[in-house]
N, C-alpha and C. Protein backbone atom coordinates (compact mmCIF):
# COMPACT_ATOMS: atom_id res chain seq x y z
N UNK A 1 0.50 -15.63 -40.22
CA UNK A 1 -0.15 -16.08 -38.99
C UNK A 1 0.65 -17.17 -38.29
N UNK A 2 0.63 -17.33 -37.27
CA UNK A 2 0.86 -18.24 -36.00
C UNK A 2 0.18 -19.53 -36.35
N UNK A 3 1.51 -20.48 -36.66
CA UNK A 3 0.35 -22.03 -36.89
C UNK A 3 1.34 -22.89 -36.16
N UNK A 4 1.82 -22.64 -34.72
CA UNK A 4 2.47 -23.75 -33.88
C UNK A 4 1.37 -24.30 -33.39
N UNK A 5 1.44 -25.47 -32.57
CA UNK A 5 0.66 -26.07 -31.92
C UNK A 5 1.24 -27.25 -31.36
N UNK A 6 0.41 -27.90 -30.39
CA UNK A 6 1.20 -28.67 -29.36
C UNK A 6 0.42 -30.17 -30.01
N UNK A 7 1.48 -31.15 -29.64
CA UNK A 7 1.60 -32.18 -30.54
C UNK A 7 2.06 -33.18 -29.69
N UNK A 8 1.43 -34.42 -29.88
CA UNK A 8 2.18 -35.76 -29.49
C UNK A 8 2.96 -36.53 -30.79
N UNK A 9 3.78 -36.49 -30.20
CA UNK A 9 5.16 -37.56 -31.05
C UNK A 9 5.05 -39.38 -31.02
N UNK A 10 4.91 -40.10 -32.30
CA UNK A 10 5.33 -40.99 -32.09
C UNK A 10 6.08 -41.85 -33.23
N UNK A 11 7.33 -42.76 -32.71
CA UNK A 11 7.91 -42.63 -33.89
C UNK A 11 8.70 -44.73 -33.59
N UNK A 12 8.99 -44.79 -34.72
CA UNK A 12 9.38 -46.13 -34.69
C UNK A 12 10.21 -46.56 -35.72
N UNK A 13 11.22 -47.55 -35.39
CA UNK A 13 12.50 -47.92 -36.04
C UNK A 13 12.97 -49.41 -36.05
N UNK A 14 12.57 -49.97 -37.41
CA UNK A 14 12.87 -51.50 -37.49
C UNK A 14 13.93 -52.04 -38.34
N UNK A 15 14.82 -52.84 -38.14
CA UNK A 15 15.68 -53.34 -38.95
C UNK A 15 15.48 -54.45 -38.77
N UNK A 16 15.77 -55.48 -39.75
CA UNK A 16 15.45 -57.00 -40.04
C UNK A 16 16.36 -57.43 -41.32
N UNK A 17 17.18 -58.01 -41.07
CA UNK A 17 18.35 -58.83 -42.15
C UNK A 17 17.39 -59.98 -42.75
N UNK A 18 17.22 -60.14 -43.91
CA UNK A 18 16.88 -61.16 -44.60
C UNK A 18 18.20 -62.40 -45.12
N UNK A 19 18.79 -62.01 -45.02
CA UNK A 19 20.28 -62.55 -44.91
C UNK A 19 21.36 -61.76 -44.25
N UNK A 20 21.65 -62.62 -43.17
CA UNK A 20 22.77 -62.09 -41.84
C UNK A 20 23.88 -61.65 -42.62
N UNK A 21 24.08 -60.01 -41.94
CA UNK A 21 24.88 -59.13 -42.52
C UNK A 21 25.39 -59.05 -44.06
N UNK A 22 23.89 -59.15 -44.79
CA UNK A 22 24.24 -59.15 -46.10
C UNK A 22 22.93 -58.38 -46.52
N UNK A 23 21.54 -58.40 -46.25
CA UNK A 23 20.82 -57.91 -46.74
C UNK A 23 19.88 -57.66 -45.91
N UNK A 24 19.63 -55.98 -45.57
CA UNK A 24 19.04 -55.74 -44.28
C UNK A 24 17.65 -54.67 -44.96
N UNK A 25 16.57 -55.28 -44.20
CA UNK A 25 15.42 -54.07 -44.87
C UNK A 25 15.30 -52.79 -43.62
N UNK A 26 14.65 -51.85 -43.95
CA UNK A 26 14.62 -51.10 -42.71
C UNK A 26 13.22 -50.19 -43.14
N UNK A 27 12.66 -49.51 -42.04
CA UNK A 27 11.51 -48.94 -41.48
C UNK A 27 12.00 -47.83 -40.90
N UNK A 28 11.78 -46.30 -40.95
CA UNK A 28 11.55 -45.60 -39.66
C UNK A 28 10.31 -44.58 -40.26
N UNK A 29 9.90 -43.68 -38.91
CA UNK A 29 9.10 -43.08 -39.17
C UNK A 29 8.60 -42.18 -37.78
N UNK A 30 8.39 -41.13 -38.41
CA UNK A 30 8.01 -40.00 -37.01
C UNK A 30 6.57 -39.48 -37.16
N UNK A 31 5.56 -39.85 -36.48
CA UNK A 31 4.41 -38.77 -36.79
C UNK A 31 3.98 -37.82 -35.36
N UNK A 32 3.79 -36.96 -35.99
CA UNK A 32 3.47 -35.82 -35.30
C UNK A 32 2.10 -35.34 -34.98
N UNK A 33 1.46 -35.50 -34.08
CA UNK A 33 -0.18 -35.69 -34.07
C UNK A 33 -0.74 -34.66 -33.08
N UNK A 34 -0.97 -33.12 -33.59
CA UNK A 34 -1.74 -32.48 -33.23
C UNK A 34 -2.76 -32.69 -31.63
N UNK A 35 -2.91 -32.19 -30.82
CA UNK A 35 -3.73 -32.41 -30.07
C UNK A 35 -5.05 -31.32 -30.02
N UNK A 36 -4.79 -30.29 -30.74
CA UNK A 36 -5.92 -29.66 -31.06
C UNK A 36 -5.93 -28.94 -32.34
N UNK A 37 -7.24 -29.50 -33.15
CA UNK A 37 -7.31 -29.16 -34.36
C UNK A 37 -7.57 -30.60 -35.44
N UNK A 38 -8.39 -31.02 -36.38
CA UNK A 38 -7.92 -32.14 -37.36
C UNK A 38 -7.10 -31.60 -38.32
N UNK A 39 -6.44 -30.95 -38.32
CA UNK A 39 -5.60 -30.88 -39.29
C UNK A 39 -4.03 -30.67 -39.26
N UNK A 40 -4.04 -31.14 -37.84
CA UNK A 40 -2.67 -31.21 -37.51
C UNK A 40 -1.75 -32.25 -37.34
N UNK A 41 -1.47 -32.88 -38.59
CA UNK A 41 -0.91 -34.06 -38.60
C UNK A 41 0.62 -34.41 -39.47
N UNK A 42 1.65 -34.43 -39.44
CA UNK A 42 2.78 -34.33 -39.58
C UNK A 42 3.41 -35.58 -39.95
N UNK A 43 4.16 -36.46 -40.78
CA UNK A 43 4.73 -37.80 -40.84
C UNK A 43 5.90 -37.85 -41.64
N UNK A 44 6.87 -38.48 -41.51
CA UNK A 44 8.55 -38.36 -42.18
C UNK A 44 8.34 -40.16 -41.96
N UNK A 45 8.81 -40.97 -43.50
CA UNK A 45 8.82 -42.19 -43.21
C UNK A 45 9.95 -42.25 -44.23
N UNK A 46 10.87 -43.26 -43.68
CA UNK A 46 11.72 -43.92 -44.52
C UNK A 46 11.75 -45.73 -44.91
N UNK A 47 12.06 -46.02 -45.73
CA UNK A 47 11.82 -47.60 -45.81
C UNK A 47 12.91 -47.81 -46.92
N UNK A 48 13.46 -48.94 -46.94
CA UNK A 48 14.06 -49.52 -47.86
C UNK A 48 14.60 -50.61 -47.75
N UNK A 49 15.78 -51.18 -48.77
CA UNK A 49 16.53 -52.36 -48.48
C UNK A 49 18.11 -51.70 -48.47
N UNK A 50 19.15 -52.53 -47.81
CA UNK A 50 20.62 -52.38 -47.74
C UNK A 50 21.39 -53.57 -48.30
N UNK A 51 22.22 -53.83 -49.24
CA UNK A 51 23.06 -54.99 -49.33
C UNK A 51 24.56 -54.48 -49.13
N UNK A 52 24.83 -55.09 -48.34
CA UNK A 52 26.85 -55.25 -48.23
C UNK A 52 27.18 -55.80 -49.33
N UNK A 53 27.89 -54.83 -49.82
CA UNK A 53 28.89 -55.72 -51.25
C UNK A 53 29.95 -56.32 -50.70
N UNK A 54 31.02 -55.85 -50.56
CA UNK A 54 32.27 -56.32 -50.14
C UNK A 54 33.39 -55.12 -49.68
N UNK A 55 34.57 -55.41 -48.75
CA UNK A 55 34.93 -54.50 -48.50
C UNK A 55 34.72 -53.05 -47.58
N UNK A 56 33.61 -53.81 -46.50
CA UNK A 56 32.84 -52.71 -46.52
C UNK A 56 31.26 -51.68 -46.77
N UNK A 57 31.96 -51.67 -48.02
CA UNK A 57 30.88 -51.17 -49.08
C UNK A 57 29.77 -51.83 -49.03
N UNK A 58 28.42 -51.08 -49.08
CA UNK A 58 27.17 -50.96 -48.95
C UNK A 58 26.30 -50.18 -50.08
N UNK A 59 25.49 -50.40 -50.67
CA UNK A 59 24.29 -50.22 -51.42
C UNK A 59 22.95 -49.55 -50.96
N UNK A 60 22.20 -48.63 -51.19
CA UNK A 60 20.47 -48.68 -50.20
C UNK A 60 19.77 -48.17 -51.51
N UNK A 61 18.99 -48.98 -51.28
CA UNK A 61 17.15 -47.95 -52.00
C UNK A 61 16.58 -47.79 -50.78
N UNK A 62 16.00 -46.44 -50.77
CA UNK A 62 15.60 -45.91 -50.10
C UNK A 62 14.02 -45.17 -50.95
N UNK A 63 13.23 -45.07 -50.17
CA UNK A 63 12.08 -44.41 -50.12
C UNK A 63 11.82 -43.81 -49.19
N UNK A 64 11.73 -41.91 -49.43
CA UNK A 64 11.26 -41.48 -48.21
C UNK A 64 9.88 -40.53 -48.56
N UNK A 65 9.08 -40.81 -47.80
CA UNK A 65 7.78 -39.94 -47.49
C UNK A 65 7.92 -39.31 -46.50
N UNK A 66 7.10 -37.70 -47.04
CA UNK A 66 6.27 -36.61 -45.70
C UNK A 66 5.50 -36.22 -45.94
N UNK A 67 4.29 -36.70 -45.34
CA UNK A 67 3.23 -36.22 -45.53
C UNK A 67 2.69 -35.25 -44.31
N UNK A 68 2.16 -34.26 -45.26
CA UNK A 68 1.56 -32.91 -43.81
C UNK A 68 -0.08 -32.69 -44.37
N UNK A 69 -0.11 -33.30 -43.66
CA UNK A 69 -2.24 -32.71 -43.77
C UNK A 69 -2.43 -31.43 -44.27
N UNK A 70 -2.19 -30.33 -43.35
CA UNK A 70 -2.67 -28.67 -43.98
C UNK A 70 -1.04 -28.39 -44.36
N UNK A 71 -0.67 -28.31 -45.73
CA UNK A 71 0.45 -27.63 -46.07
C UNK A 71 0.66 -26.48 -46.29
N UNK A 72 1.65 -26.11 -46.32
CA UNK A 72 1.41 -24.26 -46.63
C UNK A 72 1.15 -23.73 -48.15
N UNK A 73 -0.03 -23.05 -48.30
CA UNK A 73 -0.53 -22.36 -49.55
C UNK A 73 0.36 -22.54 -50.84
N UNK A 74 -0.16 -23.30 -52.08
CA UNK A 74 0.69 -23.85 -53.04
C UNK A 74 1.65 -24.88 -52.70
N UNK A 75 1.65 -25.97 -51.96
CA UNK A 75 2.31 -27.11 -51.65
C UNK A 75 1.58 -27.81 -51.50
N UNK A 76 2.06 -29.21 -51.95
CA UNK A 76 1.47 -30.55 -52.09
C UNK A 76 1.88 -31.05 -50.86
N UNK A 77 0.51 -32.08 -50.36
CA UNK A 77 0.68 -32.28 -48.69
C UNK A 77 1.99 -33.65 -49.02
N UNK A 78 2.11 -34.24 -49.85
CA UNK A 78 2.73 -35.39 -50.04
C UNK A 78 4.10 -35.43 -50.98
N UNK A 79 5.14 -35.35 -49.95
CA UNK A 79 7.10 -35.41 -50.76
C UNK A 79 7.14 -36.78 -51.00
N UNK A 80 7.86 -37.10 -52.06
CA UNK A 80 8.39 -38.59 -52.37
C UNK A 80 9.75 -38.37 -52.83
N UNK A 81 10.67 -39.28 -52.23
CA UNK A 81 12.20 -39.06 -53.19
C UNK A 81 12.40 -40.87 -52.86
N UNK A 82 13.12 -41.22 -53.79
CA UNK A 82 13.47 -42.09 -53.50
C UNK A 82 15.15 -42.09 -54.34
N UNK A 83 15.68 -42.70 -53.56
CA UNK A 83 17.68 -42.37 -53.49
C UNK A 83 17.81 -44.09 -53.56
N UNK A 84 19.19 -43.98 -54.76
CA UNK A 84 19.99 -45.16 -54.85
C UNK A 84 20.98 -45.03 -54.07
N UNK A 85 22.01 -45.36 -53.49
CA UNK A 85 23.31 -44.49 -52.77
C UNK A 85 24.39 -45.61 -52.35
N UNK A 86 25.19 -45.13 -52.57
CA UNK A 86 26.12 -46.48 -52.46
C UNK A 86 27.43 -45.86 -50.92
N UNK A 87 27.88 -46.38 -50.30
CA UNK A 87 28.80 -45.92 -48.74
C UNK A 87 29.49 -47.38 -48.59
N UNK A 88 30.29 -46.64 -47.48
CA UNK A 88 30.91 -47.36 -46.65
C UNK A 88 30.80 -47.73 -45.17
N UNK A 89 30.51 -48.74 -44.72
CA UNK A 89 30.39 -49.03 -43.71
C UNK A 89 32.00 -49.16 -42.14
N UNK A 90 31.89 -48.71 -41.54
CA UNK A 90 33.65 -48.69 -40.50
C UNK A 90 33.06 -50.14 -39.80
């Protein structure tokens, strides 16, 4: 069956250094909000912390959530991963 539907978007993105260019937390997040139906509700959130080591090089924990109200048959409305990950910054 047909389960598109028309949706308002709203989404938001925060960064905040707890120590200047050394340790940065961050926020984002998209939800997706049905305009007809309660059960049309959609959300992707990320959160974590960043530290600059040196060189460059960067660190994150990360936590990401999605949560979907009506999921599809045998799925859990609620993903969790959470990632260590280490990069480079240019």
């Amino acid at each position: 069956p047909d389960d598109s539907y028309t949706a308002l978007r709203e989404s938001v993105s925060f960064d905040a250094f707890a120590v200047p260019d050394r340790i940065q937390f961050f926020h984002v997040h998209d939800g997706y909000f049905g305009v007809t139906g309660d059960d049309n509700l959609f959300v992707r959130m990320q959160n974590g912390i960043r530290v600059t080591l040196a060189a460059g090089f960067a660190t994150t924990l990360r936590h990401d959530l999605d949560y979907d109200r009506s999921p599809a048959a045998g799925r859990s409305n609620t993903d969790r991963t959470f990632a260590l990950t280490l990069g480079y910054r240019f």
